[in-house]
PDB file of N, CA and C in Angstrom:
ATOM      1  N   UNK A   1       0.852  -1.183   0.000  1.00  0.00           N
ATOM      2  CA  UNK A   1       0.000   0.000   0.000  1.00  0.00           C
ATOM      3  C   UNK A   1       0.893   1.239   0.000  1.00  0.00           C
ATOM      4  N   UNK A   2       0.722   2.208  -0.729  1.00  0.00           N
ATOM      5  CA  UNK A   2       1.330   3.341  -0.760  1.00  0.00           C
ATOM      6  C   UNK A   2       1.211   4.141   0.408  1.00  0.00           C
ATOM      7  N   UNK A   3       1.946   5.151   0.598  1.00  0.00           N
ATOM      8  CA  UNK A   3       2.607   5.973   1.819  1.00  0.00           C
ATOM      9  C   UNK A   3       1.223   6.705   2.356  1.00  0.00           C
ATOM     10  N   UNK A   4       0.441   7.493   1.128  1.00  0.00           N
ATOM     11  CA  UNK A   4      -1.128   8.564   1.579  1.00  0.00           C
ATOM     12  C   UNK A   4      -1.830   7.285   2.321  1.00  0.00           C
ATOM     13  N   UNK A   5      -1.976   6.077   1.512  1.00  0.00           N
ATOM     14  CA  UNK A   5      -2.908   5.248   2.227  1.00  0.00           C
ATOM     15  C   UNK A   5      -2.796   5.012   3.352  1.00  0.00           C
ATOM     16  N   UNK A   6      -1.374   4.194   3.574  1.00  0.00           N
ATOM     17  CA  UNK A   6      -1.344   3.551   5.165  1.00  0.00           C
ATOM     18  C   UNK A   6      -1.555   5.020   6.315  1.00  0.00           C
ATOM     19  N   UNK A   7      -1.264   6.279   5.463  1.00  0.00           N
ATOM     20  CA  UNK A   7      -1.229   7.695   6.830  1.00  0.00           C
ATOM     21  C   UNK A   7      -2.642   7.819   6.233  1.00  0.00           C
ATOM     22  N   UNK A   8      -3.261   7.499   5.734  1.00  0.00           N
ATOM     23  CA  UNK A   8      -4.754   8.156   5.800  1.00  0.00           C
ATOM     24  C   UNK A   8      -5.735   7.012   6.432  1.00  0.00           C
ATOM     25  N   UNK A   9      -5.530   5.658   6.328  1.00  0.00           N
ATOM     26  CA  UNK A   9      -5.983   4.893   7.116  1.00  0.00           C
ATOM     27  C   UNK A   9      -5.644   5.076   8.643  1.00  0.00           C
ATOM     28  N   UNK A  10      -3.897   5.329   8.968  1.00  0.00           N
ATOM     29  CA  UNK A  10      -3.701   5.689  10.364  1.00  0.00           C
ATOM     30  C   UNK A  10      -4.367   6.700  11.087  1.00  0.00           C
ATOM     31  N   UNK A  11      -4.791   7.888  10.043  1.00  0.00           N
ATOM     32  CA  UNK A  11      -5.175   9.156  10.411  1.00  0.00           C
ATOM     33  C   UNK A  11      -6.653   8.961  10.829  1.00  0.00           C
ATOM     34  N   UNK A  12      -7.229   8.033  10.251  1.00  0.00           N
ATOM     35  CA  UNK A  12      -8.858   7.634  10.215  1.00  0.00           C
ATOM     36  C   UNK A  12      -9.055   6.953  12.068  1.00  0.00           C
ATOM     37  N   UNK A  13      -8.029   6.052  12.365  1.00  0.00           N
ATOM     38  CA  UNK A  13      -7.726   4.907  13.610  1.00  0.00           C
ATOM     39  C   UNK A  13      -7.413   6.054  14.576  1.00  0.00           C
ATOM     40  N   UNK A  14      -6.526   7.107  14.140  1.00  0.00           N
ATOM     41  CA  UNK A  14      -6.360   8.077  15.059  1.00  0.00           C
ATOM     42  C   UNK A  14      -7.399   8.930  15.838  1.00  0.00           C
ATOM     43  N   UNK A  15      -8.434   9.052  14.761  1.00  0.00           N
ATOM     44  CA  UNK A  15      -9.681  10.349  14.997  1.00  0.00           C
ATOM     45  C   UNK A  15     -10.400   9.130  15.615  1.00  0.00           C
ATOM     46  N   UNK A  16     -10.730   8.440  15.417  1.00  0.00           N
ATOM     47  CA  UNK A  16     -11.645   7.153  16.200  1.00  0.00           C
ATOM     48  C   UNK A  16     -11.625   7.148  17.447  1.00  0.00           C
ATOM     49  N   UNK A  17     -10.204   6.825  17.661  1.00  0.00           N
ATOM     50  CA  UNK A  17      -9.662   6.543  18.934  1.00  0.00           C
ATOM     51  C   UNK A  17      -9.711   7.491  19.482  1.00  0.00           C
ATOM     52  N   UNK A  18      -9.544   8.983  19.413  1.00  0.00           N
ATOM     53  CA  UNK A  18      -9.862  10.284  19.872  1.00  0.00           C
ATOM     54  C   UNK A  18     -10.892  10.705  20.263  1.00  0.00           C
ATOM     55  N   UNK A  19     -11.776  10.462  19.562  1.00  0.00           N
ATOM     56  CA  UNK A  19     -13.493  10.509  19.683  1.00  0.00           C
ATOM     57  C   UNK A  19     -13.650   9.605  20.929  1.00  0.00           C
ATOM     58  N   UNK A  20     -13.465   8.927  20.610  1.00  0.00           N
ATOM     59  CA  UNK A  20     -13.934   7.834  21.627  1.00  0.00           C
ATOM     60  C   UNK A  20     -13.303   7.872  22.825  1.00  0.00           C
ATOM     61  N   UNK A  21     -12.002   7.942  23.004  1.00  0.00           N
ATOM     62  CA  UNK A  21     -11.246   7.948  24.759  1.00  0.00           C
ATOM     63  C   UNK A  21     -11.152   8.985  25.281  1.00  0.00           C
ATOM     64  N   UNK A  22     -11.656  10.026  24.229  1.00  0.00           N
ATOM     65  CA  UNK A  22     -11.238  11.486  24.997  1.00  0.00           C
ATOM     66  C   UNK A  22     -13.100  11.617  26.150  1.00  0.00           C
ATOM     67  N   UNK A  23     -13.947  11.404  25.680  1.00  0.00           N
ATOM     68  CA  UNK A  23     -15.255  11.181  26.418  1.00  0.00           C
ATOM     69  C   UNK A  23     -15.115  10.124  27.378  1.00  0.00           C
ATOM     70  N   UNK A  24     -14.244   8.976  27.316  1.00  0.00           N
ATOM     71  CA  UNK A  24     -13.861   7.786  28.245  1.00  0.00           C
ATOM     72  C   UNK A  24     -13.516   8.258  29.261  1.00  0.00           C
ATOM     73  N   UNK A  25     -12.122   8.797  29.325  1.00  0.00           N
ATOM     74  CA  UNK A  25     -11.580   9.180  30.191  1.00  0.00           C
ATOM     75  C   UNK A  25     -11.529  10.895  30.657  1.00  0.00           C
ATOM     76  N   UNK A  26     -12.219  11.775  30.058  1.00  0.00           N
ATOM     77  CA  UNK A  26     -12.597  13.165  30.583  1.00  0.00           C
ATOM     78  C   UNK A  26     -13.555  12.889  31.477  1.00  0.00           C
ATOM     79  N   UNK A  27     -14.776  12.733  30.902  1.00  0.00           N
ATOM     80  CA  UNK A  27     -15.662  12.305  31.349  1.00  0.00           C
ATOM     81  C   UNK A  27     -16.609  11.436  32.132  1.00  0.00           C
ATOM     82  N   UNK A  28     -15.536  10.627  32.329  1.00  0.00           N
ATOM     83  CA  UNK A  28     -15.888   9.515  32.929  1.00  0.00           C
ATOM     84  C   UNK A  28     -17.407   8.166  32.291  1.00  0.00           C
ATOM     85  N   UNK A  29     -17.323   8.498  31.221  1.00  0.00           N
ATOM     86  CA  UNK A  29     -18.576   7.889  30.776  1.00  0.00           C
ATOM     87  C   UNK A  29     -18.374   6.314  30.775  1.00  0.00           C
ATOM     88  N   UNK A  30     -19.346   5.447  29.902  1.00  0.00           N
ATOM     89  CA  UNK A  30     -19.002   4.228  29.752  1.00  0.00           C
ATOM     90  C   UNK A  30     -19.020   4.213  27.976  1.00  0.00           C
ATOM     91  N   UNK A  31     -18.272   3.487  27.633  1.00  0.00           N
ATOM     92  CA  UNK A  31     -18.022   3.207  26.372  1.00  0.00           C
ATOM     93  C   UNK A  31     -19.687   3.099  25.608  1.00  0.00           C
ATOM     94  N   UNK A  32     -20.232   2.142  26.121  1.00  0.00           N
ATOM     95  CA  UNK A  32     -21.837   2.351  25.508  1.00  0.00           C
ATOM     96  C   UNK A  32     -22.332   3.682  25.613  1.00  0.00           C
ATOM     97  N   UNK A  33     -21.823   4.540  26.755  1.00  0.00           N
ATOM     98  CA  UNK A  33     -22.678   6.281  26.348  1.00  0.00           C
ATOM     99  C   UNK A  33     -22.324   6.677  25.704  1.00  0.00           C
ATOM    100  N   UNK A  34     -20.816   6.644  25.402  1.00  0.00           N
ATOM    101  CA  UNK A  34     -20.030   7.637  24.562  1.00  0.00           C
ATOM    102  C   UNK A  34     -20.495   7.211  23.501  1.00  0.00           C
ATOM    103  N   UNK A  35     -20.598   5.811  22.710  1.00  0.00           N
ATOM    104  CA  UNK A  35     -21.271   5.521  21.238  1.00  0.00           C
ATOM    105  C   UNK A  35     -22.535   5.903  21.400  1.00  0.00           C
ATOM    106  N   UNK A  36     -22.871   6.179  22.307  1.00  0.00           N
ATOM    107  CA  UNK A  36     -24.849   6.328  22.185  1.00  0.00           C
ATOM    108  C   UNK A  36     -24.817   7.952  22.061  1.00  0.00           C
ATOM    109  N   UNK A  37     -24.077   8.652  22.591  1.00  0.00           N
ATOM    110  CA  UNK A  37     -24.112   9.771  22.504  1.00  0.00           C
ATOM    111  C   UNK A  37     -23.817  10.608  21.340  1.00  0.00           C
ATOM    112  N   UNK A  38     -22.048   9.859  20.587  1.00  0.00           N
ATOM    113  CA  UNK A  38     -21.962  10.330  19.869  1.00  0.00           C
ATOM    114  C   UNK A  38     -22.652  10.578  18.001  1.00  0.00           C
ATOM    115  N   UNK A  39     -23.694   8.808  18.683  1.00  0.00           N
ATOM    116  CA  UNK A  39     -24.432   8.485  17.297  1.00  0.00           C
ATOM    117  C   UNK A  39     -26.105   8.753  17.776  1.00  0.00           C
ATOM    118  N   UNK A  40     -26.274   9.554  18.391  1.00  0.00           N
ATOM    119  CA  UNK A  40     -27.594  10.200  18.689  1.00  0.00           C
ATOM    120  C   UNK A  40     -28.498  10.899  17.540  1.00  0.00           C
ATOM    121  N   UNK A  41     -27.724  11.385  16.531  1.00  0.00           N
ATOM    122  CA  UNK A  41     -28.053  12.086  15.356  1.00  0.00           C
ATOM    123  C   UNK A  41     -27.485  11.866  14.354  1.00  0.00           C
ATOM    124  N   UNK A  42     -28.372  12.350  13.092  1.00  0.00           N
ATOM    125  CA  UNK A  42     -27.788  11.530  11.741  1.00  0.00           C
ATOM    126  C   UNK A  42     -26.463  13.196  11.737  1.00  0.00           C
ATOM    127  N   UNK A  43     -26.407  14.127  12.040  1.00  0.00           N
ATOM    128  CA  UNK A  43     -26.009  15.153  11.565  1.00  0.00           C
ATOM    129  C   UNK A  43     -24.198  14.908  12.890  1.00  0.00           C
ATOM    130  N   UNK A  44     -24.522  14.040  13.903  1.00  0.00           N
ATOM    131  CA  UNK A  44     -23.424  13.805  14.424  1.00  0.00           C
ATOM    132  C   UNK A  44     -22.421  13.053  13.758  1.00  0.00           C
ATOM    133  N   UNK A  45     -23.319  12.286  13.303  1.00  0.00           N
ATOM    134  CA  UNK A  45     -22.572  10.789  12.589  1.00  0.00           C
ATOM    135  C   UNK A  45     -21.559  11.286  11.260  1.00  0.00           C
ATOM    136  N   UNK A  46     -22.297  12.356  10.604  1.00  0.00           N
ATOM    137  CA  UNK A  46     -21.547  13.184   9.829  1.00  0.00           C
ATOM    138  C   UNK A  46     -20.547  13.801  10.058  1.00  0.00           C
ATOM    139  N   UNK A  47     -20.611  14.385  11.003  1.00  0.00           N
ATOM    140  CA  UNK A  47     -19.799  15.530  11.791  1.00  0.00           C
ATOM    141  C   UNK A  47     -18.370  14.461  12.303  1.00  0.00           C
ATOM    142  N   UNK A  48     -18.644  13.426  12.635  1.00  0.00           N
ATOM    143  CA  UNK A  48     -17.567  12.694  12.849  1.00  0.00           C
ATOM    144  C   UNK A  48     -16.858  11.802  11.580  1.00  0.00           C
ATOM    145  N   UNK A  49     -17.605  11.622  10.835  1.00  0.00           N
ATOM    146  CA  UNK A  49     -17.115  11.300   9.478  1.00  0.00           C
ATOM    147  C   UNK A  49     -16.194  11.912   8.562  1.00  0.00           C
ATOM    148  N   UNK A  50     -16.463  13.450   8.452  1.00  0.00           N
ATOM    149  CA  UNK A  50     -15.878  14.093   8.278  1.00  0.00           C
ATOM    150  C   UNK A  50     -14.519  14.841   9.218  1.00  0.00           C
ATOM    151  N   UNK A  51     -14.668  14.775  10.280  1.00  0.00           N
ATOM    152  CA  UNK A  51     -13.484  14.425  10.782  1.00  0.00           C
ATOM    153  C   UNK A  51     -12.609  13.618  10.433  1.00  0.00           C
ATOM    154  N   UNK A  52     -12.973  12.670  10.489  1.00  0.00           N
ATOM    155  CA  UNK A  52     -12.476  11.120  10.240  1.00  0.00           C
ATOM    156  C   UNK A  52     -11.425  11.448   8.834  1.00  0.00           C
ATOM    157  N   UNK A  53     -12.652  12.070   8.266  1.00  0.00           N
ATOM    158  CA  UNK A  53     -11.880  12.071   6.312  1.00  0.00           C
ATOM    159  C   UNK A  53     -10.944  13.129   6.845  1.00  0.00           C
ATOM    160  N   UNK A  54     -10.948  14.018   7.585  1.00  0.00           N
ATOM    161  CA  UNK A  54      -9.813  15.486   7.409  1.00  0.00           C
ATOM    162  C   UNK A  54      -8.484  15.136   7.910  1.00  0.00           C
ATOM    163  N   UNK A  55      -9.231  14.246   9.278  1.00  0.00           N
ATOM    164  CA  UNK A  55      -7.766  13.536   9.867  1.00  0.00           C
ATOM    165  C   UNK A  55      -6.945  13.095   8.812  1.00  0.00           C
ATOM    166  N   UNK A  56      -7.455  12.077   8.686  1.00  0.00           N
ATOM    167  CA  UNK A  56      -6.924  11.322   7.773  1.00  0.00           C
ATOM    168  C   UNK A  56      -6.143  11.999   6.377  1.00  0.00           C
ATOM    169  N   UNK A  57      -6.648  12.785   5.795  1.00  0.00           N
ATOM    170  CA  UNK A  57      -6.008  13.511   4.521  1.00  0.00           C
ATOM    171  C   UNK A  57      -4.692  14.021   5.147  1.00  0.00           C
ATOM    172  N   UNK A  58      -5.365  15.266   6.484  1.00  0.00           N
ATOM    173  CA  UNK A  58      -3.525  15.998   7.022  1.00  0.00           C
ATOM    174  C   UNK A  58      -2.954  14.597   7.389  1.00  0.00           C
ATOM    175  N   UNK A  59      -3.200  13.616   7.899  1.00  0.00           N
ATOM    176  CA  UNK A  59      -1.888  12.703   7.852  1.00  0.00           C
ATOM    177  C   UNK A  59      -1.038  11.872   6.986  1.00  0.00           C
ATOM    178  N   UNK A  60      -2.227  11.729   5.872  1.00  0.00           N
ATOM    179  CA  UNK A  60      -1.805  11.288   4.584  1.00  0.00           C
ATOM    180  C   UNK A  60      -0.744  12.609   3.917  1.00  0.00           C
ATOM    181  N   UNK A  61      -1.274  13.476   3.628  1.00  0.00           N
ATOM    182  CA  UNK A  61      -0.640  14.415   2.931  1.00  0.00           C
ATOM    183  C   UNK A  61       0.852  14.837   3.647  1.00  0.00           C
ATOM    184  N   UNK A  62       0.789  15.049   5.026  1.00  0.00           N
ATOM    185  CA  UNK A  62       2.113  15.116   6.014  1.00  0.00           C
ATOM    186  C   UNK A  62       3.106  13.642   5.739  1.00  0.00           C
ATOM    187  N   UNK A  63       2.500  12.514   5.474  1.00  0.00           N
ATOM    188  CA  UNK A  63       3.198  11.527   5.415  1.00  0.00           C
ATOM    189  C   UNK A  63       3.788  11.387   3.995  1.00  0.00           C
ATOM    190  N   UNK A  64       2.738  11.649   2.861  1.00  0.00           N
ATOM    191  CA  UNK A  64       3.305  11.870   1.305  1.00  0.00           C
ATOM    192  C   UNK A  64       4.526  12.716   1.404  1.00  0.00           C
ATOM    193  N   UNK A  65       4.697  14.053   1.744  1.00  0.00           N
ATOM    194  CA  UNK A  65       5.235  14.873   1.568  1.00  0.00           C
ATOM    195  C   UNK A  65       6.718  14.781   2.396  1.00  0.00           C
ATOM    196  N   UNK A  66       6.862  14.185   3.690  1.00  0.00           N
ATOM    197  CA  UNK A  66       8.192  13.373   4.435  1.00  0.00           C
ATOM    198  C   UNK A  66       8.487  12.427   3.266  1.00  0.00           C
ATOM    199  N   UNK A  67       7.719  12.049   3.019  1.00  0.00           N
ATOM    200  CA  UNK A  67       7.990  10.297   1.726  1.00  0.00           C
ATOM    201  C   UNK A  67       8.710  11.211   0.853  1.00  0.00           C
ATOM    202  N   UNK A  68       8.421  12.094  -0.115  1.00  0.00           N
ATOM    203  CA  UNK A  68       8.563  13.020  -0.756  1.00  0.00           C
ATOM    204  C   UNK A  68      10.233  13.007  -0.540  1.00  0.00           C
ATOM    205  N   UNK A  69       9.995  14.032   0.636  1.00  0.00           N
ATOM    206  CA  UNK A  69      12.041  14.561   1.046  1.00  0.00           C
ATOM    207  C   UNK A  69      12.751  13.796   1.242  1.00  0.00           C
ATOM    208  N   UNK A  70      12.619  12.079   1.944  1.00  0.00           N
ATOM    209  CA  UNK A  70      13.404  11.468   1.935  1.00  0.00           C
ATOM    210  C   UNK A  70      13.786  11.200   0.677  1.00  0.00           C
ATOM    211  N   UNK A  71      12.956  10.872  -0.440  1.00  0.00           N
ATOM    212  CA  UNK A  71      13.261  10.218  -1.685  1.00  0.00           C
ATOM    213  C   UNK A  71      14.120  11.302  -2.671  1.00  0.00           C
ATOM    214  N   UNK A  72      13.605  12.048  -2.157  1.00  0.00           N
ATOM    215  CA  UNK A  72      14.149  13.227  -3.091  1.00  0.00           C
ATOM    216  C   UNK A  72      15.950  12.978  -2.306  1.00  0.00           C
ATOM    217  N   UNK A  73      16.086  13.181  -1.140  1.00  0.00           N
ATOM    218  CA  UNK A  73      17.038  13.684  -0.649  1.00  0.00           C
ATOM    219  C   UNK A  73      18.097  12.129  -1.193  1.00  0.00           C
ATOM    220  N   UNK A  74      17.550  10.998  -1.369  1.00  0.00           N
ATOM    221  CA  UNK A  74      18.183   9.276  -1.412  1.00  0.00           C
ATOM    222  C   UNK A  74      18.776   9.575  -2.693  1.00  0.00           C
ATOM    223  N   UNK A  75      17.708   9.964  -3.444  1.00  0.00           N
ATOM    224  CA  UNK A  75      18.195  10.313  -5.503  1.00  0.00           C
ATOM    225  C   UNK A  75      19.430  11.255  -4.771  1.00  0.00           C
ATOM    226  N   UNK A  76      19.472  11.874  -4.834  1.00  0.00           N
ATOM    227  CA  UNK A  76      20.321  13.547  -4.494  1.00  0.00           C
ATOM    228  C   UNK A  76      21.940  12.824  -4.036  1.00  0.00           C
ATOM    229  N   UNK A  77      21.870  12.281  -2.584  1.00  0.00           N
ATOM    230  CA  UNK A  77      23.123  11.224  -2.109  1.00  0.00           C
ATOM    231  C   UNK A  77      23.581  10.395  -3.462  1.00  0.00           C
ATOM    232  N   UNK A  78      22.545   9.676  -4.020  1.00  0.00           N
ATOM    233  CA  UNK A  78      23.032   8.616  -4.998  1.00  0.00           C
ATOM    234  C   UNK A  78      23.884   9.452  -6.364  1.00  0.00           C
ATOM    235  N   UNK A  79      23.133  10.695  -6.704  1.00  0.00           N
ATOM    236  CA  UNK A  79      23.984  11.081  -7.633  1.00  0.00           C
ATOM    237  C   UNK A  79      25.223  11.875  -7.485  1.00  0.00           C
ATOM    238  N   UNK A  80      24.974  12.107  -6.075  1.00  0.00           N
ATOM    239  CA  UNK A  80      26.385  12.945  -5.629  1.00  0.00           C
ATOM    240  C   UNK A  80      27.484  11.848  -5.719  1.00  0.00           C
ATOM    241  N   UNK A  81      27.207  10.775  -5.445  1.00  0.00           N
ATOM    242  CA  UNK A  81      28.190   9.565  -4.962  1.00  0.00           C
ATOM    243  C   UNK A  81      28.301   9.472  -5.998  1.00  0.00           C
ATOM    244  N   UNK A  82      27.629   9.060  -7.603  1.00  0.00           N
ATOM    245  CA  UNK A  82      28.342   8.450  -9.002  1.00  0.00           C
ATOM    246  C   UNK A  82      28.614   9.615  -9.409  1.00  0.00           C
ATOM    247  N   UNK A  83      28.873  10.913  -9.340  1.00  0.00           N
ATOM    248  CA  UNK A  83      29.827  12.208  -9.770  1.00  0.00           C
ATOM    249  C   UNK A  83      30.983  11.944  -9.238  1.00  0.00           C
ATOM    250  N   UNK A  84      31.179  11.660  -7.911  1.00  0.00           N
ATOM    251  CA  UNK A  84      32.499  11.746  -6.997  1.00  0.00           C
ATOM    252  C   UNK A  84      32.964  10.473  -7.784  1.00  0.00           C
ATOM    253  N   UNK A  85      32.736   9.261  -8.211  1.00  0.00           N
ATOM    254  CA  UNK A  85      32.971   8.685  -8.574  1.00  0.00           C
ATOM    255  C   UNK A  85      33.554   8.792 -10.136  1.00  0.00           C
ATOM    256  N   UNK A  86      32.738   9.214 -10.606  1.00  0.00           N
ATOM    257  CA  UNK A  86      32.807   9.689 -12.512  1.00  0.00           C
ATOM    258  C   UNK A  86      34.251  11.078 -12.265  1.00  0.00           C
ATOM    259  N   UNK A  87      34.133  11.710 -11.510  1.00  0.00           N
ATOM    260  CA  UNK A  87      35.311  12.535 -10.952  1.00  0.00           C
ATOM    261  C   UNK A  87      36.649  12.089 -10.926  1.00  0.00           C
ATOM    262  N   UNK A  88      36.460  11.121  -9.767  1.00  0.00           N
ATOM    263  CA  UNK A  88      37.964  10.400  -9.396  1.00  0.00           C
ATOM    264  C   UNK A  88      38.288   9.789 -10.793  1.00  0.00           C
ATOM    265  N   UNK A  89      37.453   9.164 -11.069  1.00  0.00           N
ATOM    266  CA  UNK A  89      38.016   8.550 -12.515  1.00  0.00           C
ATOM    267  C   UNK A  89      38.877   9.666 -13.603  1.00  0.00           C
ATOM    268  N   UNK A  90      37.836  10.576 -13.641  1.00  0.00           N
ATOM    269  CA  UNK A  90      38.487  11.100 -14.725  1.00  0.00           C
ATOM    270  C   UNK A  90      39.750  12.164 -13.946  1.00  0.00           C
ATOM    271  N   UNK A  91      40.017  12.367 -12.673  1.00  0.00           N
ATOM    272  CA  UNK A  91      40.900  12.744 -12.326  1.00  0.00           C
ATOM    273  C   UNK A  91      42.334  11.746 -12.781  1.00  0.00           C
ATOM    274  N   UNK A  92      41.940  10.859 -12.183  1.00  0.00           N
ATOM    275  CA  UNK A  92      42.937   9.689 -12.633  1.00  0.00           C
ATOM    276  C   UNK A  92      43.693   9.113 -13.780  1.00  0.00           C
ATOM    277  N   UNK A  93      43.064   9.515 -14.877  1.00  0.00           N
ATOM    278  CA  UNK A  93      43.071   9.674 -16.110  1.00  0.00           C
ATOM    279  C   UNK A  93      44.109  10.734 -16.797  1.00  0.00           C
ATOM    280  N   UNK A  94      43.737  12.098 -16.053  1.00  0.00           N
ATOM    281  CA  UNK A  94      44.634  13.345 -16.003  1.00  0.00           C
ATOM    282  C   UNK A  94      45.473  13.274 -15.747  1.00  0.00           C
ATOM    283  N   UNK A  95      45.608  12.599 -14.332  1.00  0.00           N
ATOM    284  CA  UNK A  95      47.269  12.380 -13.751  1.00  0.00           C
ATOM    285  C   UNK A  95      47.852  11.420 -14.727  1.00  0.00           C
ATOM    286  N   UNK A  96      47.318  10.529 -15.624  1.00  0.00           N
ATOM    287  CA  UNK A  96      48.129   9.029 -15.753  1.00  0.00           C
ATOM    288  C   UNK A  96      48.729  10.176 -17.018  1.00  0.00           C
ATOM    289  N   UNK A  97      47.746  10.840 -17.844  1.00  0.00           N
ATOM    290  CA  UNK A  97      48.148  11.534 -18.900  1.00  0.00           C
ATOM    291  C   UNK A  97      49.423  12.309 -19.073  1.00  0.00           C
ATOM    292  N   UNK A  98      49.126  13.398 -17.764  1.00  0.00           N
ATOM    293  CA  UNK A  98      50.430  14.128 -17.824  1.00  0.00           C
ATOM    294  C   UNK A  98      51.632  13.482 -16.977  1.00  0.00           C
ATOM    295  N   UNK A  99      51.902  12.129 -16.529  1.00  0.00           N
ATOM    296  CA  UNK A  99      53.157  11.774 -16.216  1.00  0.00           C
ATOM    297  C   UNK A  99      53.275  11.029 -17.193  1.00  0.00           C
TER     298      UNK A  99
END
C-alpha cells in the first residue's frame, strides 16, 4: 500500500480513537454512552465522518510529503556519490596523462 494510504488509514484509527477515549476518560462515561451519545443524530454521525476524512487527509498528505524529502534527498546522495565517482576517474586519467 502506498505511503497517503497507510497515513490516511492511520489518520482515520487516530480520529476514532480520539473521539472515543477522549469522552472515556474526561468524562468519565461508559463506552456504551459515549457511542450512544456520539451516534444520537444523523447530523453527528456526519460531523464525525468528516473528521475522520480530514484527519486522515492531514496525515496522509504530512506523510506523502516526508515520503517526498526522503526520496528526493536518497536520488540527491546517490547522484552525488556516481559524480564523486565519474570525478575520481576522470581525475585519474589526467594524472596518468600528464606523467
Amino acid at each position: 500500500m502506498k505511503v497517503f494510504g497507510k497515513a490516511f488509514l492511520s489518520g482515520v484509527v487516530f480520529a476514532i480513537l480520539l473521539i472515543v477515549l477522549v469522552p472515556l476518560f474526561a468524562e468519565g462515561m461508559s463506552p456504551g454512552d459515549t457511542i450512544t451519545r456520539l451516534t444520537s443524530s444523523p447530523l453527528k454521525i456526519v460531523s464525525i465522518l468528516q473528521i475522520m476524512c480530514i484527519t486522515g487527509l492531514v496525515f496522509g498528505c504530512v506523510a506523502s510529503f516526508f515520503s517526498w524529502v526522503g526520496r528526493r534527498n536518497r536520488e540527491r546522495e546517490e547522484t552525488d556519490a556516481l559524480m564523486r565517482e565519474y570525478l575520481k576517474k576522470k581525475l585519474l586519467e589526467e594524472n596518468e596523462k600528464q606523467d
